[in-house]
PDB file of N, CA and C in Angstrom:
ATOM      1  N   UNK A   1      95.758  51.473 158.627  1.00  0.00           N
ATOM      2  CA  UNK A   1      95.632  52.062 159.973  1.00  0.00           C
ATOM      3  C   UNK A   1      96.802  52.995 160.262  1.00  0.00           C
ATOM      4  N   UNK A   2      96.269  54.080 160.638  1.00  0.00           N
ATOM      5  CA  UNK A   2      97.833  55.311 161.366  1.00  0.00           C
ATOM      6  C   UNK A   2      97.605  55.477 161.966  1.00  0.00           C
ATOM      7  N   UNK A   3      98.546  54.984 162.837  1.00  0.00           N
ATOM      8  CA  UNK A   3      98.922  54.575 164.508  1.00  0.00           C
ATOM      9  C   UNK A   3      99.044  56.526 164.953  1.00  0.00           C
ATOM     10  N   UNK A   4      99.582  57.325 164.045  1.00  0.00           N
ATOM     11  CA  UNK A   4      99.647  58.676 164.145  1.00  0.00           C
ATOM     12  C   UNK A   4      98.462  59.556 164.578  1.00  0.00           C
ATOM     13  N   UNK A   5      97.533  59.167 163.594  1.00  0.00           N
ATOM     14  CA  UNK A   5      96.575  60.098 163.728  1.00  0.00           C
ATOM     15  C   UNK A   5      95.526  60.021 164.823  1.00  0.00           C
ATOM     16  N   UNK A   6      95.472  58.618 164.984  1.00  0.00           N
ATOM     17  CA  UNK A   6      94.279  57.984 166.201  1.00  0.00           C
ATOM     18  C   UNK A   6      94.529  58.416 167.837  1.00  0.00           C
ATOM     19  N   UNK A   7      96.269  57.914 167.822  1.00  0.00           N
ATOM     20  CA  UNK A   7      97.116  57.850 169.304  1.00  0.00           C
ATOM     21  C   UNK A   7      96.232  58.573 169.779  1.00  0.00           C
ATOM     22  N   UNK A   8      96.283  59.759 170.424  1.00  0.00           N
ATOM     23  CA  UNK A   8      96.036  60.583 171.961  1.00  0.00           C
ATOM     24  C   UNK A   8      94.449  60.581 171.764  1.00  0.00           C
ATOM     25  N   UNK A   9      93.745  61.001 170.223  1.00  0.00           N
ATOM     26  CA  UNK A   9      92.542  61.609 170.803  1.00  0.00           C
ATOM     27  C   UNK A   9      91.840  59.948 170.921  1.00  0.00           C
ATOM     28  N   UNK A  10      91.979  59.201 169.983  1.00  0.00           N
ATOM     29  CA  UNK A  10      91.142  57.632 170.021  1.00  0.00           C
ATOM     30  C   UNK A  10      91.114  57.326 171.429  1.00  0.00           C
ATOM     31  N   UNK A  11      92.479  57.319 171.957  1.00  0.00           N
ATOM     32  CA  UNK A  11      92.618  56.928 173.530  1.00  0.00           C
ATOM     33  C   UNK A  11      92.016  57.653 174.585  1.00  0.00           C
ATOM     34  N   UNK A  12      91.886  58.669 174.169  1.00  0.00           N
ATOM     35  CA  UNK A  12      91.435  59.510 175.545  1.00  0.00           C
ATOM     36  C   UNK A  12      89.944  59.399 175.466  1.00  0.00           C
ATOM     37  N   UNK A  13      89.503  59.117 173.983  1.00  0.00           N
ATOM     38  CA  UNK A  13      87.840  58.772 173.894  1.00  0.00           C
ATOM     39  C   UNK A  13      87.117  57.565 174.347  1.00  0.00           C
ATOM     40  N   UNK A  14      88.460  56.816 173.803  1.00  0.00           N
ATOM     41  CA  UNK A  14      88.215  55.416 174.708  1.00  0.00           C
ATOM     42  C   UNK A  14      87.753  55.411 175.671  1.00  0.00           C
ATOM     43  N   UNK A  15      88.959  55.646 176.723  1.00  0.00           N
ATOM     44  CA  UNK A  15      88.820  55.935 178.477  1.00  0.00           C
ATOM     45  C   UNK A  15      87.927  56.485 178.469  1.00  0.00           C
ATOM     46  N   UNK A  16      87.527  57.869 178.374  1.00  0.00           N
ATOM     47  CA  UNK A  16      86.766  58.537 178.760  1.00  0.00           C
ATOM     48  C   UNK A  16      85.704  57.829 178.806  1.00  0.00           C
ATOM     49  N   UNK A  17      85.416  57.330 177.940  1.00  0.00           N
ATOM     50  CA  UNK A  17      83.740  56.616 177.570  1.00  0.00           C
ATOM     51  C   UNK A  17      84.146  55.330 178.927  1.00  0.00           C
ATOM     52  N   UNK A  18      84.983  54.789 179.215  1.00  0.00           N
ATOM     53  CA  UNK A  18      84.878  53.800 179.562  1.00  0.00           C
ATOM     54  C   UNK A  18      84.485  54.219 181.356  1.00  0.00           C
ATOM     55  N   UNK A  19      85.466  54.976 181.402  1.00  0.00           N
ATOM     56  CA  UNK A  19      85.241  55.869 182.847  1.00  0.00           C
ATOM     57  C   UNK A  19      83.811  56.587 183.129  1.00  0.00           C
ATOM     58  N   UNK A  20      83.453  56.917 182.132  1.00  0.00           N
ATOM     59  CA  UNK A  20      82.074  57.622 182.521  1.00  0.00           C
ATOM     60  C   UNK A  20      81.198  56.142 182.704  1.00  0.00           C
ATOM     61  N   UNK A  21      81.182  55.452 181.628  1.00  0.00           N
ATOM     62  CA  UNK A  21      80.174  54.303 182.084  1.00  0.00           C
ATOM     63  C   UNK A  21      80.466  53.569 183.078  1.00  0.00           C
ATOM     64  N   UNK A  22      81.642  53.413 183.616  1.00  0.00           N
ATOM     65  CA  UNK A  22      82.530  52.586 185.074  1.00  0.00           C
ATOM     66  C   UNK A  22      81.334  53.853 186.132  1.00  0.00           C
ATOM     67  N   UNK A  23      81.855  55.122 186.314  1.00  0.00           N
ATOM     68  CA  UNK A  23      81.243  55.839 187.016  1.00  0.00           C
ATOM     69  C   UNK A  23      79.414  55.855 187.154  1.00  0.00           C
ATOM     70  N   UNK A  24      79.105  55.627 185.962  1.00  0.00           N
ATOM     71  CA  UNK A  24      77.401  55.713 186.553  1.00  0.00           C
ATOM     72  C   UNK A  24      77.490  54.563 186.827  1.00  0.00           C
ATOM     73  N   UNK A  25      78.120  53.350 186.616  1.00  0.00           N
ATOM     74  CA  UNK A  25      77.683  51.960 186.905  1.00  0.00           C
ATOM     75  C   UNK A  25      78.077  51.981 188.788  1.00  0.00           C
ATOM     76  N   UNK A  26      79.532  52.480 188.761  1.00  0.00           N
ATOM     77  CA  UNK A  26      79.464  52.632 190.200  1.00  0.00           C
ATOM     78  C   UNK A  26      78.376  53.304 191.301  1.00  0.00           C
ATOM     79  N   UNK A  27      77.763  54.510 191.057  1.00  0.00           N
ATOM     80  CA  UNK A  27      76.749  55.149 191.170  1.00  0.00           C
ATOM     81  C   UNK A  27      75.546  54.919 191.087  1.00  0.00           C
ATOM     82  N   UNK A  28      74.687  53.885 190.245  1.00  0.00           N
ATOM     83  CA  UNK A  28      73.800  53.449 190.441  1.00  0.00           C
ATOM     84  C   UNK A  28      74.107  51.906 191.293  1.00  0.00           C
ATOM     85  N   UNK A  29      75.097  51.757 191.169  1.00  0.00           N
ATOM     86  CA  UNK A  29      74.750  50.505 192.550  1.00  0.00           C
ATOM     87  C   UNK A  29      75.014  50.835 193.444  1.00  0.00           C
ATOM     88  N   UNK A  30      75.924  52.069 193.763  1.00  0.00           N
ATOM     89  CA  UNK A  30      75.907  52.816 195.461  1.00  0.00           C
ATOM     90  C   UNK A  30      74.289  53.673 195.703  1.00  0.00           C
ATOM     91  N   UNK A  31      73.918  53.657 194.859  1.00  0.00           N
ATOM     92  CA  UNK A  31      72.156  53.883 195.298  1.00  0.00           C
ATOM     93  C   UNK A  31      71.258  53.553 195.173  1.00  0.00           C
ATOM     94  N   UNK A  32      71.408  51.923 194.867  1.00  0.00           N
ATOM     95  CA  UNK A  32      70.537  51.440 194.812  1.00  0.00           C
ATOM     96  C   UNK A  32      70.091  50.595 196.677  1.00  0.00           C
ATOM     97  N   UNK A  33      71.852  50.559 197.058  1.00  0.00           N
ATOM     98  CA  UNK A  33      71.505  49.806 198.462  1.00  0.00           C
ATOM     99  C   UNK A  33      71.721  50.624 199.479  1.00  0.00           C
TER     100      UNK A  33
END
């Protein structure tokens, strides 16, 4: 594993993915009620 090569972009793909699915999840339950 290189802790080098992964750092910024692995992480920011992470989040990202995690934030977008946080966001529609927030979004479909603010319209559902």
């Amino acid at each position: 594993m290189q802790a080098a090569s992964y750092s910024k972009t692995q992480i920011w793909l992470h989040w990202g993915i995690a934030v977008l699915i946080l966001v529609q999840f927030l979004a479909h339950d603010g319209m559902e009620h």
